[in-house]
PDB file of N, CA and C in Angstrom:
ATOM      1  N   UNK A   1      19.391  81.370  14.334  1.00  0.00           N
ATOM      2  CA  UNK A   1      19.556  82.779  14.593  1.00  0.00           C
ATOM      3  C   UNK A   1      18.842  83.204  15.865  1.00  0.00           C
ATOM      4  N   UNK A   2      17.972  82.226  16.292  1.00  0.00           N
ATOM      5  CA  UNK A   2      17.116  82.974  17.213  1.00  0.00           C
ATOM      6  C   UNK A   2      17.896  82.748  18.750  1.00  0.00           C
ATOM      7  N   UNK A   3      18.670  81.673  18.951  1.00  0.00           N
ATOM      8  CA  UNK A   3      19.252  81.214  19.855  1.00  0.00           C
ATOM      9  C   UNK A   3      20.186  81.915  19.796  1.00  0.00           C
ATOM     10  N   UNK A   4      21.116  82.746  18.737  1.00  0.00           N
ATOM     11  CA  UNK A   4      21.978  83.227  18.873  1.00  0.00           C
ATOM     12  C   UNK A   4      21.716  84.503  19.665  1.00  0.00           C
ATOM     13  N   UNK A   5      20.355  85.426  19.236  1.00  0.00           N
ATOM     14  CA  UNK A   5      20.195  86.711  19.263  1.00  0.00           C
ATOM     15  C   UNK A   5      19.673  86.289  20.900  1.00  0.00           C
ATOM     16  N   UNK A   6      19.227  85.336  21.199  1.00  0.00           N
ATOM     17  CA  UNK A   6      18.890  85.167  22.618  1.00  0.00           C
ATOM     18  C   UNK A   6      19.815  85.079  23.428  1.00  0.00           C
ATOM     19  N   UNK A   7      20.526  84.023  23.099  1.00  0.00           N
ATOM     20  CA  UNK A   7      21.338  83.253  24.180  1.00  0.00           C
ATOM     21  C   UNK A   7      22.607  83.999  24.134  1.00  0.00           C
ATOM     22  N   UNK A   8      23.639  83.690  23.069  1.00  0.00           N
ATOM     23  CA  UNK A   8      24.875  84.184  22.636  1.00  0.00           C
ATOM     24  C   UNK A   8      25.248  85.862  22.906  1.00  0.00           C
ATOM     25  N   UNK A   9      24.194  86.393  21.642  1.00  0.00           N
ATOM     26  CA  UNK A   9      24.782  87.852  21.993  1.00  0.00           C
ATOM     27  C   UNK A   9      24.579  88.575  23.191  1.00  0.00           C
ATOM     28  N   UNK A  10      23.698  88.295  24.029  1.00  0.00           N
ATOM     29  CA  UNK A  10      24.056  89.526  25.144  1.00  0.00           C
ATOM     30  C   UNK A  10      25.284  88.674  26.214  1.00  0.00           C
ATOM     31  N   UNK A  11      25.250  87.557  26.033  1.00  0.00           N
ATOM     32  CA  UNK A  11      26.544  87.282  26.542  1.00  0.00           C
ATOM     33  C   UNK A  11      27.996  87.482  26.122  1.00  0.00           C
ATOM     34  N   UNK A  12      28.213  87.873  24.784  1.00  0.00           N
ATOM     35  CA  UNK A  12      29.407  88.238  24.207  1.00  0.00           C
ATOM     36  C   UNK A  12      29.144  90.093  24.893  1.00  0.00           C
ATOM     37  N   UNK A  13      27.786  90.669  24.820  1.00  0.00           N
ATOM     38  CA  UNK A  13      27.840  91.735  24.633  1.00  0.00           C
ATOM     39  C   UNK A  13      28.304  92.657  26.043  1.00  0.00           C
ATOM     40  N   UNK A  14      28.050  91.578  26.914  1.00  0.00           N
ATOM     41  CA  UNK A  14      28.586  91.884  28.444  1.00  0.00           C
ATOM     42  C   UNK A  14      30.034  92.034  28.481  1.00  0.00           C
ATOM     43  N   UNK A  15      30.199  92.487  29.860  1.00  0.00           N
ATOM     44  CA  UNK A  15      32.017  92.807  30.204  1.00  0.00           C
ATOM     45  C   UNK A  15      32.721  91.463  29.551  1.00  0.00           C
ATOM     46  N   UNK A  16      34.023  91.666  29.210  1.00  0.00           N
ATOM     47  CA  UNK A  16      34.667  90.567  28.410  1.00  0.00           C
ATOM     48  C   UNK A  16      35.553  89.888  29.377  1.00  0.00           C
ATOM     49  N   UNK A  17      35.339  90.123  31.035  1.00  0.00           N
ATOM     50  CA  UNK A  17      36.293  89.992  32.254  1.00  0.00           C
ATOM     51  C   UNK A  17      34.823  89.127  32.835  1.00  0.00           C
ATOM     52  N   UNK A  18      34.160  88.948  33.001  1.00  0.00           N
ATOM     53  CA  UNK A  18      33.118  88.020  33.718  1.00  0.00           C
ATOM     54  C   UNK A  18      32.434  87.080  33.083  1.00  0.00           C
ATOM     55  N   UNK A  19      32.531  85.973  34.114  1.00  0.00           N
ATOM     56  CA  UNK A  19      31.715  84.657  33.973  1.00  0.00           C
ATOM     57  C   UNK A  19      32.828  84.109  32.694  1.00  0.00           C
ATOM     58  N   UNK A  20      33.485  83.435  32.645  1.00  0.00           N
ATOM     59  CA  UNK A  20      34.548  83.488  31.734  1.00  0.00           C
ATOM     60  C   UNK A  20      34.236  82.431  30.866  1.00  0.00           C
ATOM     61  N   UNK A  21      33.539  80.572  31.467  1.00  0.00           N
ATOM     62  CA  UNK A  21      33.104  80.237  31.527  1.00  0.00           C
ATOM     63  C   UNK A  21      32.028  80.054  30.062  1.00  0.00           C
ATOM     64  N   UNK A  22      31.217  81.006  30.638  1.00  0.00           N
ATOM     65  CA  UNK A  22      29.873  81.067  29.437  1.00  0.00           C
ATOM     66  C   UNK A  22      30.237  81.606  28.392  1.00  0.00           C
ATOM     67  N   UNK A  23      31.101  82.921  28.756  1.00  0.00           N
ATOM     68  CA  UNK A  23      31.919  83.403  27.058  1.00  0.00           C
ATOM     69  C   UNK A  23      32.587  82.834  26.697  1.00  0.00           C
ATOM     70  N   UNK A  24      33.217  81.568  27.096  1.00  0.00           N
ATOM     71  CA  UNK A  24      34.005  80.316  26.442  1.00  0.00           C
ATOM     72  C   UNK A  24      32.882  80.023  25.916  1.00  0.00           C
ATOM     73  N   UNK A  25      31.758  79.156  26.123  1.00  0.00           N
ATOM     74  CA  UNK A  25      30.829  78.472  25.683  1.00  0.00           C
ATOM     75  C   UNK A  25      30.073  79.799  24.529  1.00  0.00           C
ATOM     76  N   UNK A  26      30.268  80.734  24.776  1.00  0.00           N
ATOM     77  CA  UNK A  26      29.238  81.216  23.683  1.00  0.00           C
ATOM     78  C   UNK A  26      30.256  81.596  22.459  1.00  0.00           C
ATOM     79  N   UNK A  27      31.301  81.557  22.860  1.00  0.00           N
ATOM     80  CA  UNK A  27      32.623  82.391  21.899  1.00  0.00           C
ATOM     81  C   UNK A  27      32.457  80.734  21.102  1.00  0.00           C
ATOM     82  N   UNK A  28      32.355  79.523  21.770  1.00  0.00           N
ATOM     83  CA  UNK A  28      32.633  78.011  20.987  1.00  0.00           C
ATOM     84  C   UNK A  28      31.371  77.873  19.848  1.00  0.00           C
ATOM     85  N   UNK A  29      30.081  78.316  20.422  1.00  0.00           N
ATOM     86  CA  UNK A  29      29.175  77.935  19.951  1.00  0.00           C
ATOM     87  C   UNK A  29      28.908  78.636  18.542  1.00  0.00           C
ATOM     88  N   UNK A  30      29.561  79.869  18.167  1.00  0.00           N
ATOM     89  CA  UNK A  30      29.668  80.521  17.455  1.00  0.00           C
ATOM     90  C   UNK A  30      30.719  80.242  16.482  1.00  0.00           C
ATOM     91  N   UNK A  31      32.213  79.754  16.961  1.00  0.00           N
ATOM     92  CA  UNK A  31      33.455  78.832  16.061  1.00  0.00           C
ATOM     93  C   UNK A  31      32.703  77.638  15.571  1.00  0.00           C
ATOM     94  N   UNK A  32      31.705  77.069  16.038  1.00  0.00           N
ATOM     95  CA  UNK A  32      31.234  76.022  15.761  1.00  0.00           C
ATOM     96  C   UNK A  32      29.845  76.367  14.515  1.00  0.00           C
ATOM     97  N   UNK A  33      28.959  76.782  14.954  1.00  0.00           N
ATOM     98  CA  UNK A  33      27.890  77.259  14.119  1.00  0.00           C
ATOM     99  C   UNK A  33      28.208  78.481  13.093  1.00  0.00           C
ATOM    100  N   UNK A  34      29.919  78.761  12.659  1.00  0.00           N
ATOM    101  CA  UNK A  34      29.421  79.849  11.784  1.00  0.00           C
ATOM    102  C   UNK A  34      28.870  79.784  10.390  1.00  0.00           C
ATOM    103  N   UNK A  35      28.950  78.873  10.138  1.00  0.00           N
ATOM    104  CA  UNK A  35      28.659  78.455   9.038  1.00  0.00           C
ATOM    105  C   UNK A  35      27.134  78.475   8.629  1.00  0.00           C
ATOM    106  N   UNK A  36      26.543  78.640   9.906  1.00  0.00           N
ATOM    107  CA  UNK A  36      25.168  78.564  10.054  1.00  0.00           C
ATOM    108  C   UNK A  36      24.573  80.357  10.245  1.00  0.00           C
ATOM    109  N   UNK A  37      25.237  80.891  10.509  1.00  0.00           N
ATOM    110  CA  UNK A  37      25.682  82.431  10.808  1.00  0.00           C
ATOM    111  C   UNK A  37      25.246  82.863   9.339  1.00  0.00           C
ATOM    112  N   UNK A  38      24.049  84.049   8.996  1.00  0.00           N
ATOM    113  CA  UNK A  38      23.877  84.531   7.575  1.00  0.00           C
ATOM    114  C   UNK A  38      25.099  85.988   7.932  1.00  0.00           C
ATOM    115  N   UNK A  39      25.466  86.043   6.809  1.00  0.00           N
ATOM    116  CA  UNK A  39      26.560  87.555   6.141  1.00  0.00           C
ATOM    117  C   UNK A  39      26.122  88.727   7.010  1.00  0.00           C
ATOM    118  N   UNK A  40      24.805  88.624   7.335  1.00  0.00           N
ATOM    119  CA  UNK A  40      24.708  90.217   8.338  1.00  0.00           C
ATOM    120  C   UNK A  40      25.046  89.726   9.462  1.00  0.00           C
ATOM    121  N   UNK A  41      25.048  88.392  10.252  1.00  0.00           N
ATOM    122  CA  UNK A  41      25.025  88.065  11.411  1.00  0.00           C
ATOM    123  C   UNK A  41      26.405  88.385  11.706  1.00  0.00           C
ATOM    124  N   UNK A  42      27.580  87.874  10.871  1.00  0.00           N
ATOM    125  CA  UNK A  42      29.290  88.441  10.705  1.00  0.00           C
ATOM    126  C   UNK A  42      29.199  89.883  11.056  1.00  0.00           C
ATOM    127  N   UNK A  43      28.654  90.652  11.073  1.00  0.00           N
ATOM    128  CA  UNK A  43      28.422  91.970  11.249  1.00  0.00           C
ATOM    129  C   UNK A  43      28.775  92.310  12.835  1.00  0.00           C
ATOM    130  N   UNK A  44      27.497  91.967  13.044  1.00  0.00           N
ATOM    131  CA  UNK A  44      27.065  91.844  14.797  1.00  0.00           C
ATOM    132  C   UNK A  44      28.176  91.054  15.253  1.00  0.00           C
ATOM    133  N   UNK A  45      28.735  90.032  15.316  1.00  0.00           N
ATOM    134  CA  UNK A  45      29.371  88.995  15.821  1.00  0.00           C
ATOM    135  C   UNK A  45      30.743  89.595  15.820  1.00  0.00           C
ATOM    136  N   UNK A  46      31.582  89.618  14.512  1.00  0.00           N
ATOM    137  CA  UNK A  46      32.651  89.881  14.834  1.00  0.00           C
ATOM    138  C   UNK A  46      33.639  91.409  15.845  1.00  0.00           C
ATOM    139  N   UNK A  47      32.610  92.238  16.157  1.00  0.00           N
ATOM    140  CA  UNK A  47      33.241  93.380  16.867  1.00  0.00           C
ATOM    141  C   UNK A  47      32.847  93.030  18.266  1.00  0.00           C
ATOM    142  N   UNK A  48      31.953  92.346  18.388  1.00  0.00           N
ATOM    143  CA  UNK A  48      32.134  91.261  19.666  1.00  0.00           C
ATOM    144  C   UNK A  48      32.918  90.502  20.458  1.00  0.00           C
ATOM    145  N   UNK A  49      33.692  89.810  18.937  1.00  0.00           N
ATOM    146  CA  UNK A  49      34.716  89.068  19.611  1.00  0.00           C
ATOM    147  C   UNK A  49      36.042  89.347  19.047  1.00  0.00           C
ATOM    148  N   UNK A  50      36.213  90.587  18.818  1.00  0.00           N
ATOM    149  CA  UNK A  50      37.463  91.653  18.707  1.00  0.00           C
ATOM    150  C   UNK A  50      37.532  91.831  19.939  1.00  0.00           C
ATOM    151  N   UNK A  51      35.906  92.604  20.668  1.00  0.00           N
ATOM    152  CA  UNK A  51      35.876  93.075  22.141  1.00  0.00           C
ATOM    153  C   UNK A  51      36.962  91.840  23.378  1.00  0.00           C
ATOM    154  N   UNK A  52      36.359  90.385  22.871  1.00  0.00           N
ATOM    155  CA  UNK A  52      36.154  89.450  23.104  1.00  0.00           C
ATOM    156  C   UNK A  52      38.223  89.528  23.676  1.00  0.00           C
ATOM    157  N   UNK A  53      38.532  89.925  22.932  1.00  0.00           N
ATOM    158  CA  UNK A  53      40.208  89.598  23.226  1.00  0.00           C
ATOM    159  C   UNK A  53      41.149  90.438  23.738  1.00  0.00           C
ATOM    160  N   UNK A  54      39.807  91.407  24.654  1.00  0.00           N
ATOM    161  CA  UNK A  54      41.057  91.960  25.785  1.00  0.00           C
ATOM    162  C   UNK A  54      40.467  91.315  26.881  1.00  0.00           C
ATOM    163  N   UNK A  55      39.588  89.978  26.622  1.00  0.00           N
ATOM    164  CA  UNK A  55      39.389  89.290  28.181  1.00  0.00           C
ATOM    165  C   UNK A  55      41.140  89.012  28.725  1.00  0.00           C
ATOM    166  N   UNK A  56      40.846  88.950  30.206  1.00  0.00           N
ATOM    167  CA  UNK A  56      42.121  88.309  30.904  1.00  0.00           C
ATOM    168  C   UNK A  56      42.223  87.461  30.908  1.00  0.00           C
ATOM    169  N   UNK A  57      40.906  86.503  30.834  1.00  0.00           N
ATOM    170  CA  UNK A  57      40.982  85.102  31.066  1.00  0.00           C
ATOM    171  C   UNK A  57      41.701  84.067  29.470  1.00  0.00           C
ATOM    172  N   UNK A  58      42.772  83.406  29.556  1.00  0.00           N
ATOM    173  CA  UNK A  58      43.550  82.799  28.807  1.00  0.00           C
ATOM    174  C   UNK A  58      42.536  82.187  27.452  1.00  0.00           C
ATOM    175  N   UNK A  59      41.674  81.274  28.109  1.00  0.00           N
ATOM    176  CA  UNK A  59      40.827  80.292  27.335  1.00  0.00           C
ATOM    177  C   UNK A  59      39.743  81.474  26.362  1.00  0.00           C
ATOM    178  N   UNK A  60      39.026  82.424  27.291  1.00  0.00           N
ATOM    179  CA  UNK A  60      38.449  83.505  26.612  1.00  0.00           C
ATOM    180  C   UNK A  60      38.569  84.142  24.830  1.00  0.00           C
ATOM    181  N   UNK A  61      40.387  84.531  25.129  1.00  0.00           N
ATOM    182  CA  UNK A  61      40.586  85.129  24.523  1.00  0.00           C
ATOM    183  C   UNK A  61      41.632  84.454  23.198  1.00  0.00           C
ATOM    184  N   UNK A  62      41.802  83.145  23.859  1.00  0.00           N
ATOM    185  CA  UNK A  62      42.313  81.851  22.666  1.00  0.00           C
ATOM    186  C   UNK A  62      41.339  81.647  22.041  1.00  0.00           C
ATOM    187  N   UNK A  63      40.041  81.308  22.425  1.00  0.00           N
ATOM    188  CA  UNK A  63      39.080  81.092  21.838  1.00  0.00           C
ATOM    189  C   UNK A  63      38.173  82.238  21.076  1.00  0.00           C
ATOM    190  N   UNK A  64      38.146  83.907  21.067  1.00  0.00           N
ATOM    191  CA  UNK A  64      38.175  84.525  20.631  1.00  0.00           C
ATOM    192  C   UNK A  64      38.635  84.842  19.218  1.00  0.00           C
ATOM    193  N   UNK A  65      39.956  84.232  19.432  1.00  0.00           N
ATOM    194  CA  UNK A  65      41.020  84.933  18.495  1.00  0.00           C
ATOM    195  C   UNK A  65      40.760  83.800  17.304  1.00  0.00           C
ATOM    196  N   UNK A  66      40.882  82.372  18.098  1.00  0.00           N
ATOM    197  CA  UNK A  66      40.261  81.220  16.663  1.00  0.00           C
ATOM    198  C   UNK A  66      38.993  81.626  16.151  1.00  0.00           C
ATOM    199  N   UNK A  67      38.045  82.025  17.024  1.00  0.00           N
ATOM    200  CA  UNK A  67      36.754  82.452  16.732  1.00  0.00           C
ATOM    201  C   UNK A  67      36.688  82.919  14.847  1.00  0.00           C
ATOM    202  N   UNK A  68      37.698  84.368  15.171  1.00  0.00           N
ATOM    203  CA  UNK A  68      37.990  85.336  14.593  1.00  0.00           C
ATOM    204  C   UNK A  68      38.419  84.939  13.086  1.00  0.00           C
ATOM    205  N   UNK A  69      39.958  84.077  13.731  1.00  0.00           N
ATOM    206  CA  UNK A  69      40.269  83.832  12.348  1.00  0.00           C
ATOM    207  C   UNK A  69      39.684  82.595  11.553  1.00  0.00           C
ATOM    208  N   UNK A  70      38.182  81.770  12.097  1.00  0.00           N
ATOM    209  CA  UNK A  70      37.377  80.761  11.462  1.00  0.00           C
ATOM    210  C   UNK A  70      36.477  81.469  10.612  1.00  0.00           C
ATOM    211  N   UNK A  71      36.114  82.728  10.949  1.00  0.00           N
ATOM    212  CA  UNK A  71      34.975  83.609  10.695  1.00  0.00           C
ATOM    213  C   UNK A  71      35.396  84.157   9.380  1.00  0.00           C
ATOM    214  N   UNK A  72      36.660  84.419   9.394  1.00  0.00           N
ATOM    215  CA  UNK A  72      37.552  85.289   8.769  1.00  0.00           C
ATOM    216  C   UNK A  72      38.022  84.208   6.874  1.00  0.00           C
ATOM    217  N   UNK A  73      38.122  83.228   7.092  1.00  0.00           N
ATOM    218  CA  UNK A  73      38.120  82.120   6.337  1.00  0.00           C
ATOM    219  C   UNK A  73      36.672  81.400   5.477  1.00  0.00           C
ATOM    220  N   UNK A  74      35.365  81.706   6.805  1.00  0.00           N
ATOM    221  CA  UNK A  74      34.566  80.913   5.421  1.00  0.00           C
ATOM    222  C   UNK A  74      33.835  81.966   4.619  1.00  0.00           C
ATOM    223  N   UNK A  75      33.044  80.830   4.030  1.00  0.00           N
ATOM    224  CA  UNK A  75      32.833  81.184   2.492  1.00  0.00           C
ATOM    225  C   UNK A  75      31.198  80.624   2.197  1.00  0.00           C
ATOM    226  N   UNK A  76      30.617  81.213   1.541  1.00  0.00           N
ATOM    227  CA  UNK A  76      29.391  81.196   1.106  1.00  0.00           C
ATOM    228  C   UNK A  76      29.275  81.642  -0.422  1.00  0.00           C
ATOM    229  N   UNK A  77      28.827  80.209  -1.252  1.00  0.00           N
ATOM    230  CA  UNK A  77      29.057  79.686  -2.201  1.00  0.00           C
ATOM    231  C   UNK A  77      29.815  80.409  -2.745  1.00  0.00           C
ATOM    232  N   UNK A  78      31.322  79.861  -2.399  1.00  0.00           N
ATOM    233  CA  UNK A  78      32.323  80.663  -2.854  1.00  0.00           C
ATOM    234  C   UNK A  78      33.158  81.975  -2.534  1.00  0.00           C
ATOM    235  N   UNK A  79      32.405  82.885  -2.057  1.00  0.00           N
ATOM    236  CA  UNK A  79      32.490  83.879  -1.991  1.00  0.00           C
ATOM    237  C   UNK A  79      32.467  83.801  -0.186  1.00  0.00           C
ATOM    238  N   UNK A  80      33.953  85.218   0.325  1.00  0.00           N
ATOM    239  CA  UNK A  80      34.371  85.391   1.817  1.00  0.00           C
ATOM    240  C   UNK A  80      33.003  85.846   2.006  1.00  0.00           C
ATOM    241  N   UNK A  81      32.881  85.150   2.993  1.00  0.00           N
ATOM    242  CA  UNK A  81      30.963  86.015   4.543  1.00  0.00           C
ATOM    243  C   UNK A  81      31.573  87.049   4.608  1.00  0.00           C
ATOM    244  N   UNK A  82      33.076  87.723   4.712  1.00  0.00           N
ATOM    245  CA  UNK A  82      33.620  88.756   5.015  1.00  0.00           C
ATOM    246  C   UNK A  82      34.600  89.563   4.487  1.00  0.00           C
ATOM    247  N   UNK A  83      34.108  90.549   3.552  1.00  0.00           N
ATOM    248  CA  UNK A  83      35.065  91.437   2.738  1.00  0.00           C
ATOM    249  C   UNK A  83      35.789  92.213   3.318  1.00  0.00           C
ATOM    250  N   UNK A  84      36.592  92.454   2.571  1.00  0.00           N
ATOM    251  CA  UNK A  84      37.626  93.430   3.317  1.00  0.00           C
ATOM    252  C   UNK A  84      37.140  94.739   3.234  1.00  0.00           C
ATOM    253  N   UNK A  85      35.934  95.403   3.000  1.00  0.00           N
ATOM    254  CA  UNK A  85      35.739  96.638   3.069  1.00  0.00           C
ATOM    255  C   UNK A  85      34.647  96.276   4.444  1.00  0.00           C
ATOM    256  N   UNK A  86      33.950  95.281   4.422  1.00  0.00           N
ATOM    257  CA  UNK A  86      33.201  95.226   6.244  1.00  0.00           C
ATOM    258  C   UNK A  86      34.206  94.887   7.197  1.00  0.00           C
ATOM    259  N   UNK A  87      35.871  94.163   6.783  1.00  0.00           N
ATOM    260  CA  UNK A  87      36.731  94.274   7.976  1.00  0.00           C
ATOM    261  C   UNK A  87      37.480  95.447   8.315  1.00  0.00           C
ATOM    262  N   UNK A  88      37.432  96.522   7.092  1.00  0.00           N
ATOM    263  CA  UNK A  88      38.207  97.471   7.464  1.00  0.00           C
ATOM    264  C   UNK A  88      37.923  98.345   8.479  1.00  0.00           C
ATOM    265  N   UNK A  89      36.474  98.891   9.013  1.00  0.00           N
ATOM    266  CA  UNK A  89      36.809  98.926   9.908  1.00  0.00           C
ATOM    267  C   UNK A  89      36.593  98.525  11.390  1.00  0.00           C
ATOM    268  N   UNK A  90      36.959  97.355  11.508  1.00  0.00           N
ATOM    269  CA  UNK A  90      37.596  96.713  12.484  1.00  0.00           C
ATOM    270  C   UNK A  90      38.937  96.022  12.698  1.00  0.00           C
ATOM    271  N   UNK A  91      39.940  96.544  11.357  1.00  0.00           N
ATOM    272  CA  UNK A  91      40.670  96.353  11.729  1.00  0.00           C
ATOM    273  C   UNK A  91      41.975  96.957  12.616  1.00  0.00           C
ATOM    274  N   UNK A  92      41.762  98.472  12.970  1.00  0.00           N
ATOM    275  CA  UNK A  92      42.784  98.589  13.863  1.00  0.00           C
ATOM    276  C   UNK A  92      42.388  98.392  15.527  1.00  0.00           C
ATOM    277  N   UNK A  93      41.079  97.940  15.892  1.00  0.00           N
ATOM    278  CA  UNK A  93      41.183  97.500  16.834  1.00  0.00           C
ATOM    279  C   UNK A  93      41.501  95.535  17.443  1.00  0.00           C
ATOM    280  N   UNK A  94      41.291  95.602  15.915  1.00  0.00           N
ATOM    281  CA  UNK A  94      41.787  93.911  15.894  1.00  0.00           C
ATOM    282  C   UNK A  94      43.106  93.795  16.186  1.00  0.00           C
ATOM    283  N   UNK A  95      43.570  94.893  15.362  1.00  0.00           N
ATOM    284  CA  UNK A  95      45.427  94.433  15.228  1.00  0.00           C
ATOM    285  C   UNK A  95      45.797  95.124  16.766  1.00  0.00           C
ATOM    286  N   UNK A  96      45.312  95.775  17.527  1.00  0.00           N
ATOM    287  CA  UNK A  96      45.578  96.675  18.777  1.00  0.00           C
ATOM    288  C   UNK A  96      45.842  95.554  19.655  1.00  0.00           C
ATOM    289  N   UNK A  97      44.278  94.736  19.862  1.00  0.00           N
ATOM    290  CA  UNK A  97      43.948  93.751  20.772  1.00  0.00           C
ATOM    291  C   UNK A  97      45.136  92.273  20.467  1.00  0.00           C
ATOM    292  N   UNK A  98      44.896  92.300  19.384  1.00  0.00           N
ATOM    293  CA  UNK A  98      45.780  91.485  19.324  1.00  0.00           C
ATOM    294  C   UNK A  98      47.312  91.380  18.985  1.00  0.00           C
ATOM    295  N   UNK A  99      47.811  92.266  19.449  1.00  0.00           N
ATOM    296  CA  UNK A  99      49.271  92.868  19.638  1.00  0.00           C
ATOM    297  C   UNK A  99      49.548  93.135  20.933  1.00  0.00           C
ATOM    298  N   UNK A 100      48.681  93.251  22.286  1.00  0.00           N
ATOM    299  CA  UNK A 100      48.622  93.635  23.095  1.00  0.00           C
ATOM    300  C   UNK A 100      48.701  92.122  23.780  1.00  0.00           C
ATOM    301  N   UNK A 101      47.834  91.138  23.067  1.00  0.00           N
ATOM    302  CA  UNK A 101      47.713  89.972  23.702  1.00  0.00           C
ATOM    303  C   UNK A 101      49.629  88.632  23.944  1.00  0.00           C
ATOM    304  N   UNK A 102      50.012  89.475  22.587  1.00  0.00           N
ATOM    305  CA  UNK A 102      50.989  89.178  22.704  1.00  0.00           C
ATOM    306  C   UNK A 102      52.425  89.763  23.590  1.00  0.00           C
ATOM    307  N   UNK A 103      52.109  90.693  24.503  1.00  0.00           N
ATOM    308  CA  UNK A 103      52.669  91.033  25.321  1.00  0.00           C
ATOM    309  C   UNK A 103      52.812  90.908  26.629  1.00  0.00           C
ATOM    310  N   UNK A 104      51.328  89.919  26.514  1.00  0.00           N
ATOM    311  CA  UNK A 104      51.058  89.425  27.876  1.00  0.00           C
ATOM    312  C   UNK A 104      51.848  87.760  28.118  1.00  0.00           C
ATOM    313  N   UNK A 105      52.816  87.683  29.299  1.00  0.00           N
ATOM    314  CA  UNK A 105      53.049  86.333  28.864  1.00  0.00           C
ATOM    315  C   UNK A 105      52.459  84.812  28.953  1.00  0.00           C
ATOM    316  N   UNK A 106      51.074  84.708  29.028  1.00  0.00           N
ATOM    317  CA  UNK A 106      50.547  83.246  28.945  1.00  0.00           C
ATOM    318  C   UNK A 106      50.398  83.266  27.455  1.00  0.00           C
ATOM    319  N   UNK A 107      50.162  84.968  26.948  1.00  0.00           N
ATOM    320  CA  UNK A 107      50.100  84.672  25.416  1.00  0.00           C
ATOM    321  C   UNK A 107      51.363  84.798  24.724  1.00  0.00           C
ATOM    322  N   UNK A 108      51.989  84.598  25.149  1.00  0.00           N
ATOM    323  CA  UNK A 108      53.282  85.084  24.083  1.00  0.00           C
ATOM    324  C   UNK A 108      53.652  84.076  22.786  1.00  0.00           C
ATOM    325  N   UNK A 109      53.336  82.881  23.485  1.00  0.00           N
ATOM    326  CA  UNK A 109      53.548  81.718  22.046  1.00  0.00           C
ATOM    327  C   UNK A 109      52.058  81.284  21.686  1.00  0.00           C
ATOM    328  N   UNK A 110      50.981  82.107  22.350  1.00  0.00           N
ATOM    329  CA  UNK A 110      49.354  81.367  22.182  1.00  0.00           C
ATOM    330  C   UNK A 110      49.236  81.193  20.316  1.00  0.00           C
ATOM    331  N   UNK A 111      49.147  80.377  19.548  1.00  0.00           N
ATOM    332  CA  UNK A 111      49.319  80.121  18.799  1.00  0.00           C
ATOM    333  C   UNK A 111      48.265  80.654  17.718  1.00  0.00           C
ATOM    334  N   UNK A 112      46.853  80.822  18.214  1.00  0.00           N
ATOM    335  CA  UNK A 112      45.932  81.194  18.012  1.00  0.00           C
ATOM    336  C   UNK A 112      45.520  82.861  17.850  1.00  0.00           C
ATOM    337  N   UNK A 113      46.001  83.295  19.163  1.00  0.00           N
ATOM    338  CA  UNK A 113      46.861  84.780  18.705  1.00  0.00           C
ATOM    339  C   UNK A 113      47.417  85.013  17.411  1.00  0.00           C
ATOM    340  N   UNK A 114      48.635  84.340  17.322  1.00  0.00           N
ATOM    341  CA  UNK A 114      49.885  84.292  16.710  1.00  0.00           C
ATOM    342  C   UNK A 114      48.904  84.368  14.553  1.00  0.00           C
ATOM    343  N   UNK A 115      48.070  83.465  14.840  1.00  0.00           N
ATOM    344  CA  UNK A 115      47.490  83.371  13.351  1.00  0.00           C
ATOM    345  C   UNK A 115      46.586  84.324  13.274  1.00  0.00           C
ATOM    346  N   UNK A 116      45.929  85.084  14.405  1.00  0.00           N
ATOM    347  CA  UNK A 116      45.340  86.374  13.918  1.00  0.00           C
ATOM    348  C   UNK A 116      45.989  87.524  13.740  1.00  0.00           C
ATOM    349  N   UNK A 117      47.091  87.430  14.374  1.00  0.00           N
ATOM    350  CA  UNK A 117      47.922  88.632  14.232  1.00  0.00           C
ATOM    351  C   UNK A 117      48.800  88.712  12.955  1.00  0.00           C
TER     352      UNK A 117
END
């Protein structure tokens, strides 16, 4: 957690158009460690990388969107990290961003999109 609150979040928390790069790497490090992520940390994290998917940059916002729907899937003993009353509301800017992404055409078949939407 401490690396996250250091390293990760003020880099998700910056413009979602710069250094594209490191928000790949911090958007990965987070698909990778969520599991390691406690139930409040889903909190902080995921309106991040909602933000996360009106980047321009292709890889950004592919990796965003898997981010999203990995986050969205696990489970702690048993039970979703994420109820549907802490996604509700984020979800009409989820479904915005990612309806929008599909209008753009590098995303139009992005597949990763396609399963969050």
């Amino acid at each position: 957690m401490d690396f996250l609150q250091a390293q990760i979040l003020p880099e998700l928390q910056s413009d979602a158009n710069t250094m594209p790069v490191l928000k790949a790497d911090a958007i990965k490090f987070v698909t990778t460690f969520r599991n390691q992520i406690p139930r409040a940390g889903y909190g902080v994290v995921l309106p991040l990388l909602v933000n996360m998917l009106t980047s321009k940059n292709y890889v950004v916002h592919s990796y965003a969107a898997n981010a999203i729907e990995r986050m969205l899937i696990a489970r702690e003993q048993g039970q979703p990290k994420v109820t549907a009353a802490e996604l509700a509301p984020l979800l009409p800017q989820l479904c915005a961003n990612l309806f929008a992404l599909l209008d753009r055409q590098e995303s139009k078949e992005n597949v990763f999109v396609m399963k969050g939407a």
